[in-house]
C-alpha atoms as a PDB file:
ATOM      1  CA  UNK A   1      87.589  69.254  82.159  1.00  0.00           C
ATOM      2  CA  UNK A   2      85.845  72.325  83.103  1.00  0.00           C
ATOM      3  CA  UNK A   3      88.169  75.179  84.612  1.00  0.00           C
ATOM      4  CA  UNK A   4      86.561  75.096  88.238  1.00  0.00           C
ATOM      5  CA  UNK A   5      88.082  71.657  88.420  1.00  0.00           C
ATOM      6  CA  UNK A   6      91.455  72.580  87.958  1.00  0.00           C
ATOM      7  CA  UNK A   7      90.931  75.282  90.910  1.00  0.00           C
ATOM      8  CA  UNK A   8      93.041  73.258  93.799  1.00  0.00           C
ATOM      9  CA  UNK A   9      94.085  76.180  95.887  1.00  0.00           C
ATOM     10  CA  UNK A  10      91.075  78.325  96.432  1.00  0.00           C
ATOM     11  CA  UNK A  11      90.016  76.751  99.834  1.00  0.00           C
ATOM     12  CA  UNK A  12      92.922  78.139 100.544  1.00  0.00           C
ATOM     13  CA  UNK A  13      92.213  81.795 100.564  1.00  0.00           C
ATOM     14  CA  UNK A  14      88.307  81.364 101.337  1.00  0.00           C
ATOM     15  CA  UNK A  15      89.094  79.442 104.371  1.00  0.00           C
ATOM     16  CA  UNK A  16      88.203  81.360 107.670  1.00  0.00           C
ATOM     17  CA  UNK A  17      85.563  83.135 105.645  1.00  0.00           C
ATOM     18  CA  UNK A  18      83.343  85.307 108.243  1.00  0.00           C
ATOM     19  CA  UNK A  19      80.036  87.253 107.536  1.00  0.00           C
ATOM     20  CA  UNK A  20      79.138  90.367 108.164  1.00  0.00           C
ATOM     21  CA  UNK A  21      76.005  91.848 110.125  1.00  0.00           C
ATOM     22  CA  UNK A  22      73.646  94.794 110.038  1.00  0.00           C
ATOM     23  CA  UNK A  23      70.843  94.827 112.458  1.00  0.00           C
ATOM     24  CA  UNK A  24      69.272  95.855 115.501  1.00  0.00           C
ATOM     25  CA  UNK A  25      70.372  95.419 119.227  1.00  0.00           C
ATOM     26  CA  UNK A  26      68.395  96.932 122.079  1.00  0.00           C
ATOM     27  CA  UNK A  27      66.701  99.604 120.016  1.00  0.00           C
ATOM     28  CA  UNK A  28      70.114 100.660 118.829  1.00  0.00           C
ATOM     29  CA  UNK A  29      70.859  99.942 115.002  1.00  0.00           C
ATOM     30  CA  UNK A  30      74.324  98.800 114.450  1.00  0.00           C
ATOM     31  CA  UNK A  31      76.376  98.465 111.074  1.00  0.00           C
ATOM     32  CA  UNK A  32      79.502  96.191 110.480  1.00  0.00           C
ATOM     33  CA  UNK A  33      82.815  97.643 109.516  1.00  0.00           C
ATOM     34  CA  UNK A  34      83.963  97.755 105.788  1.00  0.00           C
ATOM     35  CA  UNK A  35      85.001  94.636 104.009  1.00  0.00           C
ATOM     36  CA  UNK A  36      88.532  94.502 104.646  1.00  0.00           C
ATOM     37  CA  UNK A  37      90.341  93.379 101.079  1.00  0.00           C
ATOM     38  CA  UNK A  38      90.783  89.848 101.838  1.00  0.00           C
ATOM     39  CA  UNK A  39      87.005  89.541 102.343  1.00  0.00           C
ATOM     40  CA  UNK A  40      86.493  91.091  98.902  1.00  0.00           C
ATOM     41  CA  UNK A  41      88.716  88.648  97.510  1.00  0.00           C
ATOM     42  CA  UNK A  42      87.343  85.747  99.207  1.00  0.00           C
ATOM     43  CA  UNK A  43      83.488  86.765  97.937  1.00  0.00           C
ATOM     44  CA  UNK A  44      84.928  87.543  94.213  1.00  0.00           C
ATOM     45  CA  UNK A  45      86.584  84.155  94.393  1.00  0.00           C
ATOM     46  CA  UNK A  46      83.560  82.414  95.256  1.00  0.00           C
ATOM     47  CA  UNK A  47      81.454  84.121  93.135  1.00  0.00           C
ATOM     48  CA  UNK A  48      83.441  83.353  90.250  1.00  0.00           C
ATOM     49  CA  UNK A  49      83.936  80.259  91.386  1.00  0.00           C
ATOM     50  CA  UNK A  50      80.456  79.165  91.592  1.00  0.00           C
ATOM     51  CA  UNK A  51      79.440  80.584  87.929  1.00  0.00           C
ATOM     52  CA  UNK A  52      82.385  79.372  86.150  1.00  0.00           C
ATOM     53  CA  UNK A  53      80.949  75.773  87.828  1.00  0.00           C
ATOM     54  CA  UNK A  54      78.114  76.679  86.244  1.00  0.00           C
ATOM     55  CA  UNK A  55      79.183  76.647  82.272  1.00  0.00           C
ATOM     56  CA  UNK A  56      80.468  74.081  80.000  1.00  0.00           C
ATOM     57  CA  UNK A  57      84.263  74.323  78.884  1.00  0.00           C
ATOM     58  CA  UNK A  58      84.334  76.999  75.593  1.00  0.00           C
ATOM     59  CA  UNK A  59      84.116  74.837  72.103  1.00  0.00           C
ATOM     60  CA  UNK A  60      86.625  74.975  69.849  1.00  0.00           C
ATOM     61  CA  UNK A  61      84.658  77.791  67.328  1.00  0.00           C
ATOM     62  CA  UNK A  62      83.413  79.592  70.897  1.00  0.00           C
ATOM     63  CA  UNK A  63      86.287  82.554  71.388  1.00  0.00           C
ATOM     64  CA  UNK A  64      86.586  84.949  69.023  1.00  0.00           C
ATOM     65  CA  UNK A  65      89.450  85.150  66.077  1.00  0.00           C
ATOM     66  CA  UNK A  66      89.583  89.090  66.269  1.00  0.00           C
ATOM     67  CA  UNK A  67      89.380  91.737  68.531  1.00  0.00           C
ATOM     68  CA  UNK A  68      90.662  91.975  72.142  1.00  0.00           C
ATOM     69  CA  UNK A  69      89.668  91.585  75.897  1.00  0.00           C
ATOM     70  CA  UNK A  70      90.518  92.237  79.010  1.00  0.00           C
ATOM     71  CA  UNK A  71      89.923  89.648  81.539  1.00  0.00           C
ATOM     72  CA  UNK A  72      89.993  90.574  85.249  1.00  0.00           C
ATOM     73  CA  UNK A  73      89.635  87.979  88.510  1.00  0.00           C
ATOM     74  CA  UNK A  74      91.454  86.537  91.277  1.00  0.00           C
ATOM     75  CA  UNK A  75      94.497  84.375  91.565  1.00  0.00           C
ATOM     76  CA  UNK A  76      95.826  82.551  94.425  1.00  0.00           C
ATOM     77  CA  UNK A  77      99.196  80.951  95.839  1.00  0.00           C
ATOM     78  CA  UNK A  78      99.306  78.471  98.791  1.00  0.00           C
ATOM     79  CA  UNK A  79     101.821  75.931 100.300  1.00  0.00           C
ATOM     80  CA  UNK A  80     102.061  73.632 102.892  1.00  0.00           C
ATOM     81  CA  UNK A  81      97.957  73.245 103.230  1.00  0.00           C
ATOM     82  CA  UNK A  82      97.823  70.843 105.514  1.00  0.00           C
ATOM     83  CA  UNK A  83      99.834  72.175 108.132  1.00  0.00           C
ATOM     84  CA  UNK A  84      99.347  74.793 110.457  1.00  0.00           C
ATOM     85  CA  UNK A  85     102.764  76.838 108.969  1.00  0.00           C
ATOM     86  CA  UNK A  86     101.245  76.925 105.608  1.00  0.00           C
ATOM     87  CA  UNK A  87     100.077  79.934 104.115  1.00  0.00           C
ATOM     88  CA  UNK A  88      97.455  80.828 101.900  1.00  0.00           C
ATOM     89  CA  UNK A  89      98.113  83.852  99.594  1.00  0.00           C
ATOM     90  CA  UNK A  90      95.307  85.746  96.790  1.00  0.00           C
ATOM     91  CA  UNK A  91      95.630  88.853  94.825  1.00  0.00           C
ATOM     92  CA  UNK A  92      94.204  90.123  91.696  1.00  0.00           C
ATOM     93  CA  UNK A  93      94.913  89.263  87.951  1.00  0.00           C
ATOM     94  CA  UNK A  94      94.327  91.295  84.639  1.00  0.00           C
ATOM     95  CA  UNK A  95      94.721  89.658  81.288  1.00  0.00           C
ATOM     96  CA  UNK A  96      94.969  91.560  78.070  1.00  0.00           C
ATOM     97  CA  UNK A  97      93.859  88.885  75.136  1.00  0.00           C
ATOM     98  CA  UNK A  98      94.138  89.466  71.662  1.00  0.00           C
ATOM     99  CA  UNK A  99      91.934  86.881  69.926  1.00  0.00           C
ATOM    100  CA  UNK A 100      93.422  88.055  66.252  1.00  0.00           C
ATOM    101  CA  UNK A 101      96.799  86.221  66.806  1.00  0.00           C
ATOM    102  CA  UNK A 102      95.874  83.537  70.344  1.00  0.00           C
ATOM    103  CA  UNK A 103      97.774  85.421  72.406  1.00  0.00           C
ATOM    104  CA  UNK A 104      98.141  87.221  75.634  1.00  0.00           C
ATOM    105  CA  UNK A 105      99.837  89.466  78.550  1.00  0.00           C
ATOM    106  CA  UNK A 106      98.670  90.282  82.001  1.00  0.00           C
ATOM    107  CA  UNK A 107     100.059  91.137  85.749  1.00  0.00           C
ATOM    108  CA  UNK A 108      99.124  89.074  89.322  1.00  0.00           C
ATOM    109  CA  UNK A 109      99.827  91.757  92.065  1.00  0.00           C
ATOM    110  CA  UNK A 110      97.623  93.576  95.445  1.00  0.00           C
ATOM    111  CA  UNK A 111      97.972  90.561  97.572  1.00  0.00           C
ATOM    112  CA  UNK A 112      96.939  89.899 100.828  1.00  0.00           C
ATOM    113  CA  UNK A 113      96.892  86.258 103.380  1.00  0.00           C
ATOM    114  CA  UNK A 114      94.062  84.077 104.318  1.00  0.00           C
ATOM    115  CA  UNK A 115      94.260  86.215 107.780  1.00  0.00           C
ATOM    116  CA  UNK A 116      93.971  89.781 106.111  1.00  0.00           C
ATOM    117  CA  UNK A 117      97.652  90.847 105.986  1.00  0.00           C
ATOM    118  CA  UNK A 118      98.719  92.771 102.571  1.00  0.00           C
ATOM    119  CA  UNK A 119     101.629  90.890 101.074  1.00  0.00           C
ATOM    120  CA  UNK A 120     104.419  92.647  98.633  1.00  0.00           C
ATOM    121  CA  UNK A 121     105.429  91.175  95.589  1.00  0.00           C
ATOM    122  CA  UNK A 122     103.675  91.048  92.043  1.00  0.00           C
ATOM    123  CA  UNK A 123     104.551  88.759  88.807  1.00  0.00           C
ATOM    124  CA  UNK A 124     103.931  89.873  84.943  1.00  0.00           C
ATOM    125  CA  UNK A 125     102.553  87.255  82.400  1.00  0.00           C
ATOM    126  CA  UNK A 126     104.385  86.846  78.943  1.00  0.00           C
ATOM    127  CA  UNK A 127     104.226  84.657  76.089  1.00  0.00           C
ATOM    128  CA  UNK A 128     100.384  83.946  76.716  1.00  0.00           C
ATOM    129  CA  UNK A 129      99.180  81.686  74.070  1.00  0.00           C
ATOM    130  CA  UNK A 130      95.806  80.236  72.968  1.00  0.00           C
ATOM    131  CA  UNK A 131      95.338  76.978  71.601  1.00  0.00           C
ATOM    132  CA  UNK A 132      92.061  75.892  69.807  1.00  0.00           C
ATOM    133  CA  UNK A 133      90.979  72.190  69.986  1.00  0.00           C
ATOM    134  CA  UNK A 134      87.902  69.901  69.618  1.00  0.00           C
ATOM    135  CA  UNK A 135      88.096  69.560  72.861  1.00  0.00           C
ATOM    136  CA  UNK A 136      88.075  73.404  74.103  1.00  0.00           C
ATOM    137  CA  UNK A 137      90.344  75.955  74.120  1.00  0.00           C
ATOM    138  CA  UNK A 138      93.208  75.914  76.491  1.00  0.00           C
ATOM    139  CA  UNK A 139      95.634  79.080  77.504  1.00  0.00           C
ATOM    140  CA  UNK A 140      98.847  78.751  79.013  1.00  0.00           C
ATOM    141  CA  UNK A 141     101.565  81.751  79.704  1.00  0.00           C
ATOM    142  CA  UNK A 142     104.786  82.422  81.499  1.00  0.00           C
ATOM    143  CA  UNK A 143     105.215  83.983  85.176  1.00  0.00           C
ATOM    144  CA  UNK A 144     107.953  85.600  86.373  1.00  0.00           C
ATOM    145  CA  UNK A 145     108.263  87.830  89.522  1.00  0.00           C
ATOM    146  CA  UNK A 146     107.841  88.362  93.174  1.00  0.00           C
ATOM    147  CA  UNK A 147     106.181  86.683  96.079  1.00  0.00           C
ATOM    148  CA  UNK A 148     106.117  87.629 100.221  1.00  0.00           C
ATOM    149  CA  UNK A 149     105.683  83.884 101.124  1.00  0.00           C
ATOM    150  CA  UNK A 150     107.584  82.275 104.494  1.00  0.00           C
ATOM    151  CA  UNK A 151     108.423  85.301 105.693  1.00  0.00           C
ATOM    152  CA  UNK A 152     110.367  86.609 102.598  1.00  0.00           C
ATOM    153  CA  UNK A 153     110.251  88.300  99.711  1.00  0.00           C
ATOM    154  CA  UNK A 154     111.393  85.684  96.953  1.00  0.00           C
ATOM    155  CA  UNK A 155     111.739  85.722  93.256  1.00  0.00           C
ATOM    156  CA  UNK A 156     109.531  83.184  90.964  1.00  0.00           C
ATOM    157  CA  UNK A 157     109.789  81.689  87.814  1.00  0.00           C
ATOM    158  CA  UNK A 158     106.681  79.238  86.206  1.00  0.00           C
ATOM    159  CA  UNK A 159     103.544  78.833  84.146  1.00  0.00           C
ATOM    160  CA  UNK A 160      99.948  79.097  84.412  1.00  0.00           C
ATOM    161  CA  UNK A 161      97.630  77.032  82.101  1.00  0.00           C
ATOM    162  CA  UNK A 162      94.164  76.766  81.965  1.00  0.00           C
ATOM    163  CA  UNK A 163      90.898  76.710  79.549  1.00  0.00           C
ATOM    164  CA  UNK A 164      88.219  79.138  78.471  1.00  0.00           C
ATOM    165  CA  UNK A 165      84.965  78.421  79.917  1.00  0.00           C
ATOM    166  CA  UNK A 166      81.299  79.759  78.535  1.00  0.00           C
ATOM    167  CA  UNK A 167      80.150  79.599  75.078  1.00  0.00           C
ATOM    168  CA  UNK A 168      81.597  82.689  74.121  1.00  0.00           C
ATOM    169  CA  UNK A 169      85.300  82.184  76.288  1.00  0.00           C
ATOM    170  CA  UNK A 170      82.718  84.562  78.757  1.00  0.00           C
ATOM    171  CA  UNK A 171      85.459  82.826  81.246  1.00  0.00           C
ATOM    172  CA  UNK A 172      89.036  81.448  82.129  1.00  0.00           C
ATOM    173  CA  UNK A 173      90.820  79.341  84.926  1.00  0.00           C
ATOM    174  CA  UNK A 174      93.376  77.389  85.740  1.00  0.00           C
ATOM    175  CA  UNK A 175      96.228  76.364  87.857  1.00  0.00           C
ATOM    176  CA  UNK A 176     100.117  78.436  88.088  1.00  0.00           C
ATOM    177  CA  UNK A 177     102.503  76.776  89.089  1.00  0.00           C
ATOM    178  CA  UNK A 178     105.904  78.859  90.255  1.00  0.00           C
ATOM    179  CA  UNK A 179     109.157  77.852  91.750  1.00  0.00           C
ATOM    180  CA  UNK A 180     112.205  79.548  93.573  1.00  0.00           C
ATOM    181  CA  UNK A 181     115.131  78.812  96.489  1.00  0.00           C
ATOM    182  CA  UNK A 182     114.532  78.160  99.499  1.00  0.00           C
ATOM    183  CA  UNK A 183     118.112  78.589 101.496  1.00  0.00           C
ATOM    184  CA  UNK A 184     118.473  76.523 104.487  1.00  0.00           C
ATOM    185  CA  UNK A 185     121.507  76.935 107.136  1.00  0.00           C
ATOM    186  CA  UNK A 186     124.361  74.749 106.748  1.00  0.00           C
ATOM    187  CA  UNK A 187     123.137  73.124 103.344  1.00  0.00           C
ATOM    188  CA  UNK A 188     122.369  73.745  99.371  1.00  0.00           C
ATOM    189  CA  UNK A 189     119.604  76.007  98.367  1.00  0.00           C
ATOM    190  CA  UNK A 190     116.800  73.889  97.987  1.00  0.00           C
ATOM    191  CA  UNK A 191     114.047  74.051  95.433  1.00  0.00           C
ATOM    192  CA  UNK A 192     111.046  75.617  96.406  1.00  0.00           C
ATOM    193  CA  UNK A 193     107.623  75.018  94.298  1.00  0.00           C
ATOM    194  CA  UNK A 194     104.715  76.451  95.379  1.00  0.00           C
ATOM    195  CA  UNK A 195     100.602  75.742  93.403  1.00  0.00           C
ATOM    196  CA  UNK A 196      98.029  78.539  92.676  1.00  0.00           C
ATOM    197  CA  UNK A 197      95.248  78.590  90.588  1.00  0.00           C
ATOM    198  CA  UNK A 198      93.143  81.182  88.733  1.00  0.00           C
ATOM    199  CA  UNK A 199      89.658  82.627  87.599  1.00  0.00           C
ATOM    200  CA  UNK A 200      88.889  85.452  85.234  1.00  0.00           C
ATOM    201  CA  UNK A 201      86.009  86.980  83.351  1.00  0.00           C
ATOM    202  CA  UNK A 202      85.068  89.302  80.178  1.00  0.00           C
END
């Protein structure tokens, strides 16, 4: 299965997406604003998006077995998508890869909502791993950290896992999955699970 299709919660944080325009209007020329950050991250999500669509899943002899890389895209968090409460959440991930021993670190942090607002929080990957198959060549990791999601600041545990995409691993995705406590009045803390997804390049 190629990465794209493991991508569930993008629509998430491209939903809403507006243009911008540069033109002319009664002899006067007029220029749009900056991109505001969540526009950049909605374009850098597509984009990657679309060309990761574009390339078969990474064969088994395709990624290196020395060397490192840094891989840099966009992840994303949302809950409750079908409901107008639910939130959709996107900030940027690194990952540091060292091909000689199929492993791997990184960080998820600068996050903003699907309606522009910058979020706090941020989450460090450990324990990455690599695993090479006839199939294609998965990656999977550990999360831990922060997240500014239903009004609060909570702490998250959980995974990510994914595959390498490209004939040279040019490419990565995948979906995260993270979970917390969600305290309600008058009863037990109740568990709280919320999906992302993720895209990276070389």
């Amino acid at each position: 299965m190629k990465p794209s299709q493991t991508v569930v919660v993008f629509a998430l944080l491209v939903a809403g997406c507006g243009g911008s325009e540069t033109g002319f209007s009664g002899g006067t020329t007029y220029v749009s604003p900056p991109k505001q950050p969540i526009e950049i991250l909605r374009e850098e999500a597509l984009r990657l998006a679309a060309e990761i669509q574009a390339v078969d899943p990474t064969p088994g002899a395709g990624t290196p077995d020395v060397g490192t890389a840094q891989f840099d895209g966009i992840a994303t968090f949302g809950i409750l998508a079908e409901s107008s409460l639910g939130e959709g959440i996107g900030g940027d991930i690194v990952l540091l890869v060292n091909f000689a021993d199929d492993s791997f670190v990184g960080r998820i942090d600068g996050f903003y909502s699907r309606d522009g607002d910058a979020r706090e929080g941020a989450f460090t990957i450990t324990d990455g791993f690599i695993g090479r198959g006839s199939e294609g060549v998965l990656l999977g990791a550990n999360l831990e950290g922060s997240l500014e999601i239903l009004s609060e600041v909570r702490d998250f545990d959980g995974g990510m896992l994914g595959a390498f995409a490209g004939e040279t691993a040019q490419y990565a995705g995948g979906q995260i999955l993270i979970e917390s406590e969600f305290e309600v009045p008058s009863t037990d803390l109740l568990p709280l699970s919320v999906e992302g997804a993720f895209l990276v390049e070389r």
